[in-house]
N, C-alpha and C. Protein backbone atom coordinates (compact mmCIF):
# COMPACT_ATOMS: atom_id res chain seq x y z
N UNK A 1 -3.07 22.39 14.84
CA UNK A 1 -3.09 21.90 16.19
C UNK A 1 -2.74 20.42 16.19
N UNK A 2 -2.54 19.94 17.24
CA UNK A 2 -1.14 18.48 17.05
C UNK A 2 -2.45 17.86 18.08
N UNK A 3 -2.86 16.42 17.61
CA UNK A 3 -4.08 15.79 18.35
C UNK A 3 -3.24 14.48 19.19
N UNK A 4 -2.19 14.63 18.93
CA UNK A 4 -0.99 13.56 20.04
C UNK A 4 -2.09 11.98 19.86
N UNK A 5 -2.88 12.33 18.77
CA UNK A 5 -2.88 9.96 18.83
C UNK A 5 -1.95 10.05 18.12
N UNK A 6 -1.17 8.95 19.15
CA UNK A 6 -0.26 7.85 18.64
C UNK A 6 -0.74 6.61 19.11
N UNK A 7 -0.32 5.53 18.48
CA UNK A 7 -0.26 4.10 18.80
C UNK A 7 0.68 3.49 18.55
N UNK A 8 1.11 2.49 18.96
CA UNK A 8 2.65 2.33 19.00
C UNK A 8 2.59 0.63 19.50
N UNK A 9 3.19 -0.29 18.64
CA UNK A 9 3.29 -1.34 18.94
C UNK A 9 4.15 -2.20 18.12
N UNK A 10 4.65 -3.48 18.72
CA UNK A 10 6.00 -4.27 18.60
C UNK A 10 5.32 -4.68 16.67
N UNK A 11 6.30 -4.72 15.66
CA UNK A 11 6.55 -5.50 14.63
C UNK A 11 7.50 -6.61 14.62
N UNK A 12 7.19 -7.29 13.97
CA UNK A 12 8.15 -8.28 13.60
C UNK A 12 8.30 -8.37 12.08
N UNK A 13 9.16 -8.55 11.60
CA UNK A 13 9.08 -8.31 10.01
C UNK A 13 10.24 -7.67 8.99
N UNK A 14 9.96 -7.11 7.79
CA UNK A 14 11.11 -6.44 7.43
C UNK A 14 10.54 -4.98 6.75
N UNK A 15 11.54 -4.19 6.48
CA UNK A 15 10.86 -3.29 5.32
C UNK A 15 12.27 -2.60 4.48
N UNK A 16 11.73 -1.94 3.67
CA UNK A 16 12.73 -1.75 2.50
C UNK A 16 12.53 0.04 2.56
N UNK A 17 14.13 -0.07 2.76
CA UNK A 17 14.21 1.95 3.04
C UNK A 17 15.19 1.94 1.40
N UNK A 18 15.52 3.27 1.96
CA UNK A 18 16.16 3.94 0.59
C UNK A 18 17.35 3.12 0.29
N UNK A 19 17.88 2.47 1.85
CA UNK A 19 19.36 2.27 2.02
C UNK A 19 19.20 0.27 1.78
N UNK A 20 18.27 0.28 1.44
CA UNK A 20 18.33 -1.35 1.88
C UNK A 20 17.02 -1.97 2.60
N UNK A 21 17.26 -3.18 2.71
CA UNK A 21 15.82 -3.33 4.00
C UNK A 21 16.04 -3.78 5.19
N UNK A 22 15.44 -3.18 6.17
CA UNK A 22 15.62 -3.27 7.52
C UNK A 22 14.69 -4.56 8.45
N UNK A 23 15.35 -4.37 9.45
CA UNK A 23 14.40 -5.52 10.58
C UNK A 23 13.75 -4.98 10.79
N UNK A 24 12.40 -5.06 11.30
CA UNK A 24 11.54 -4.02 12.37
C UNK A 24 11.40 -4.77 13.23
N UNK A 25 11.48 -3.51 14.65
CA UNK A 25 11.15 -3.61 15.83
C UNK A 25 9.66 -3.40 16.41
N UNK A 26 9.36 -2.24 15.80
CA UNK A 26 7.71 -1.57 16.24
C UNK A 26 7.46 -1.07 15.50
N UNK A 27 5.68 -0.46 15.12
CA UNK A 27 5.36 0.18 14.10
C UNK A 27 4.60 1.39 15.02
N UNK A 28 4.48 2.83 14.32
CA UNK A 28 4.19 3.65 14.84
C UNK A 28 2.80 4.29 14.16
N UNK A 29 1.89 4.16 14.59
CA UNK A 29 0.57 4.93 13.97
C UNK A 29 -0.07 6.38 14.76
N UNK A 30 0.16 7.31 13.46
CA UNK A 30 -0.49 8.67 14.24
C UNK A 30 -0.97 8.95 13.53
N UNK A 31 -2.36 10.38 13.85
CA UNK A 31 -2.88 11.13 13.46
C UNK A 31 -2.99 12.49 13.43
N UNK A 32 -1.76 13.23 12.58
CA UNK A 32 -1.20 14.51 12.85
C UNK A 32 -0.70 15.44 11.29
N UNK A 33 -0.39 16.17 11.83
CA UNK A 33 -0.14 16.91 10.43
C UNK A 33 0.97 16.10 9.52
N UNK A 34 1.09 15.37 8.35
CA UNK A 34 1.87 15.29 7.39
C UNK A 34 2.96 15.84 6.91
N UNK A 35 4.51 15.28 7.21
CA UNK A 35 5.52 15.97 6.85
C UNK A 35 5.64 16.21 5.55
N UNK A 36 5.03 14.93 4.63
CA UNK A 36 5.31 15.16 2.98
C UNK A 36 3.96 15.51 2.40
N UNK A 37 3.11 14.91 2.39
CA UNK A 37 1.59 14.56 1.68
C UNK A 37 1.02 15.69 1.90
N UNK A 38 0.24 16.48 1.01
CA UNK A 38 -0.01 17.30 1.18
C UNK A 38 -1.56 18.06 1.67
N UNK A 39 -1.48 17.22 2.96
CA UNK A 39 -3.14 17.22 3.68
C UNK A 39 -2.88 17.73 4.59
N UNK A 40 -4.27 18.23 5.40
CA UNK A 40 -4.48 19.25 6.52
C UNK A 40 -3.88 18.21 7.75
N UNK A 41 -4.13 16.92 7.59
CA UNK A 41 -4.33 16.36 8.94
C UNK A 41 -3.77 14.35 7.61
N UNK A 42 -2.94 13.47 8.35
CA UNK A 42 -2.49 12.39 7.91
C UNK A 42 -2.63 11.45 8.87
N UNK A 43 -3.23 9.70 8.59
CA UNK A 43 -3.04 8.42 9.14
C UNK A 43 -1.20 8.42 8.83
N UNK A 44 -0.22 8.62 9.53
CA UNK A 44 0.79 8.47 9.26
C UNK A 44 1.12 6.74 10.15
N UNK A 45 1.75 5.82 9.31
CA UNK A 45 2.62 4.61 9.55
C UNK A 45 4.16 4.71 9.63
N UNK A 46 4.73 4.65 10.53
CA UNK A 46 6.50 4.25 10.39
C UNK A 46 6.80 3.52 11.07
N UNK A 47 7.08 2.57 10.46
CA UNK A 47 7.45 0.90 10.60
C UNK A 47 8.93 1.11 10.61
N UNK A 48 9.66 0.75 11.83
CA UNK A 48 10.94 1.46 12.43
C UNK A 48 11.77 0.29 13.34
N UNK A 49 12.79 0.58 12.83
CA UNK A 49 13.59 -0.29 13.88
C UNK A 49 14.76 0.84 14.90
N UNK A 50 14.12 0.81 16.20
CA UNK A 50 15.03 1.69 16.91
C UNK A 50 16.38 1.55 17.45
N UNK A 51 16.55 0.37 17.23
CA UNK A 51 17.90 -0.29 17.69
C UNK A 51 19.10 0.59 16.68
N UNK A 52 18.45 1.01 15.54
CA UNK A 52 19.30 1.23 14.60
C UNK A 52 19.56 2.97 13.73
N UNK A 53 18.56 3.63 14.62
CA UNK A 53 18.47 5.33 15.32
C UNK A 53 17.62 5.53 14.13
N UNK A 54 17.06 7.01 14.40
CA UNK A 54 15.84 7.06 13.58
C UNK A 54 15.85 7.53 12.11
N UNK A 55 17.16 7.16 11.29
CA UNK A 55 16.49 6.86 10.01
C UNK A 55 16.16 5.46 9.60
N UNK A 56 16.28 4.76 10.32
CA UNK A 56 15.69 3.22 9.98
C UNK A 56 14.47 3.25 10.26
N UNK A 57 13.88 3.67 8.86
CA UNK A 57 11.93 3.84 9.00
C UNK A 57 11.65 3.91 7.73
N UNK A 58 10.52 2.76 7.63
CA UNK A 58 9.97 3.39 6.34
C UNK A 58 8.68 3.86 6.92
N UNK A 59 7.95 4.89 6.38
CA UNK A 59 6.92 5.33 6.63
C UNK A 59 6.10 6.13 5.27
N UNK A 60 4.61 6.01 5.50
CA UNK A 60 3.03 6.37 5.05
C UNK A 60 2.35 7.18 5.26
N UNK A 61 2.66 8.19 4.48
CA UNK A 61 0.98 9.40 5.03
C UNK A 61 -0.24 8.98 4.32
N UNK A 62 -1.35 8.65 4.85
CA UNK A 62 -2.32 8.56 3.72
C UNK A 62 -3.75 9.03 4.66
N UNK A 63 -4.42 9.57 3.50
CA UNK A 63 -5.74 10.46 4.25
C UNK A 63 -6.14 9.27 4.96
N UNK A 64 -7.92 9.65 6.05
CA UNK A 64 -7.92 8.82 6.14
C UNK A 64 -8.85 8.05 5.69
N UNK A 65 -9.57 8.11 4.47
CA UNK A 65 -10.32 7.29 3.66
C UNK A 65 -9.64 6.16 3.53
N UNK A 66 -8.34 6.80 2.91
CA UNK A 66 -7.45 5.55 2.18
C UNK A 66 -6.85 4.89 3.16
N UNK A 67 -6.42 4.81 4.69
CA UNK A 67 -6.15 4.11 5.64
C UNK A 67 -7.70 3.31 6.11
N UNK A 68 -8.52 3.92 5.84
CA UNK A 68 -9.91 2.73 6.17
C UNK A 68 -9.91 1.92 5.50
N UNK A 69 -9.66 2.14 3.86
CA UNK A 69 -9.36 1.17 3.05
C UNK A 69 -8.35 -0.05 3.17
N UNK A 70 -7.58 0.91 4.28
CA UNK A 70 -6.35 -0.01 4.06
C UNK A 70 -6.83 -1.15 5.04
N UNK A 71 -7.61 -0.53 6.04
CA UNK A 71 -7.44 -1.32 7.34
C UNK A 71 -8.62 -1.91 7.25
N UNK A 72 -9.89 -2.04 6.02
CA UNK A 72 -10.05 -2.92 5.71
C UNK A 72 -9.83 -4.20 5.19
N UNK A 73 -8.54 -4.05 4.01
CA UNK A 73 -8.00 -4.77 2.93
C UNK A 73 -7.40 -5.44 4.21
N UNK A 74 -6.46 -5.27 4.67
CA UNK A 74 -6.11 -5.79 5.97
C UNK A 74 -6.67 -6.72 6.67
N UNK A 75 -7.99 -6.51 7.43
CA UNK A 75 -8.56 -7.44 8.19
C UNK A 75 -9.36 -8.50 7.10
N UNK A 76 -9.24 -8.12 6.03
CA UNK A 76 -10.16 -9.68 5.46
C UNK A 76 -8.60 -9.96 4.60
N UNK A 77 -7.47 -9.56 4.58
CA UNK A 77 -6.74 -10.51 4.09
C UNK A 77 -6.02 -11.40 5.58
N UNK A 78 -6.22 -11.20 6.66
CA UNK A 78 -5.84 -11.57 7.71
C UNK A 78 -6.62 -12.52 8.23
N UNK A 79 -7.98 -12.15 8.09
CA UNK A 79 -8.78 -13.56 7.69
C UNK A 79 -8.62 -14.62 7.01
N UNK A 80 -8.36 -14.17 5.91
CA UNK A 80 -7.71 -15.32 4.88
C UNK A 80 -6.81 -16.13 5.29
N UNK A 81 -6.01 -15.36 5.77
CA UNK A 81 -4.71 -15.74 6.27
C UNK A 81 -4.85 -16.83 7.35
N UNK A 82 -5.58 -16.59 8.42
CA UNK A 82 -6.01 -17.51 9.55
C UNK A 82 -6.30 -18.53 9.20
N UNK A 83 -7.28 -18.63 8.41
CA UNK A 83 -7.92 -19.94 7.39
C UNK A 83 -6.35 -20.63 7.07
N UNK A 84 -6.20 -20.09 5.72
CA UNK A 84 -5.31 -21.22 5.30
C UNK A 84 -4.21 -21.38 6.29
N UNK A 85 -3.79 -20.85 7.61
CA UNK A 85 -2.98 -20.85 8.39
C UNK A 85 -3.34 -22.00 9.24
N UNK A 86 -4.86 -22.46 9.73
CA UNK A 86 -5.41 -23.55 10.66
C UNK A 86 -5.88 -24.70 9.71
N UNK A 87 -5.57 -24.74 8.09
CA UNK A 87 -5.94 -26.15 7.67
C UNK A 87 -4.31 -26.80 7.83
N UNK A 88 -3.77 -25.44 7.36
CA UNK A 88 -1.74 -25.98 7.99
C UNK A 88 -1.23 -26.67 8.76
N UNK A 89 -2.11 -25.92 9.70
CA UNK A 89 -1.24 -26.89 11.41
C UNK A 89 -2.88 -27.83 11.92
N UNK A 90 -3.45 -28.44 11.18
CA UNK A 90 -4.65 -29.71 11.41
C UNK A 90 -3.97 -30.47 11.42
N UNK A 91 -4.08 -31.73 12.47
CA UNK A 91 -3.60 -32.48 12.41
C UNK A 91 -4.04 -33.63 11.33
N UNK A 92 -3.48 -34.59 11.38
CA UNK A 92 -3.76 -35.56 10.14
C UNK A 92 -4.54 -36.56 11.17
């Protein structure tokens, strides 16, 4: 059965397909059956540029333990990131 979350929002950035690496436009997050990976149900990512028709994608199936993981590793490296990002632009 198909549970239609999607989330869907603008990227900026690059990513690296089979053919090369692409711009991205938006990244696409669902929770649906897995075209490759071989699980009942996948956190699928495809980080896509549509300007450029839809094989410009790289994309992620991963259960979703390993997307909690991810989207932990994520928010405390984005933390990090903020930090050394606001001693950057301090003024003198």
């Amino acid at each position: 059965m198909c549970t239609s979350i999607v989330e869907i929002v603008p990227a900026a950035g690059a990513g690296k397909t089979g053919d090369g690496w692409i711009e991205l436009t938006h990244s696409v997050v669902s929770y649906d059956h897995p075209h490759h990976a071989v699980l009942e149900e996948a956190i699928t990512i495809d980080f896509v540029n549509s300007e450029m028709g839809p094989g410009a994608r790289v994309a992620v199936e991963l259960t979703l333990e390993a997307a909690k993981e991810l989207n932990a590793a994520l928010a405390r490296a984005i933390a990090q990131a903020e930090i050394e990002e606001a001693h950057r632009h301090r003024p003198a």
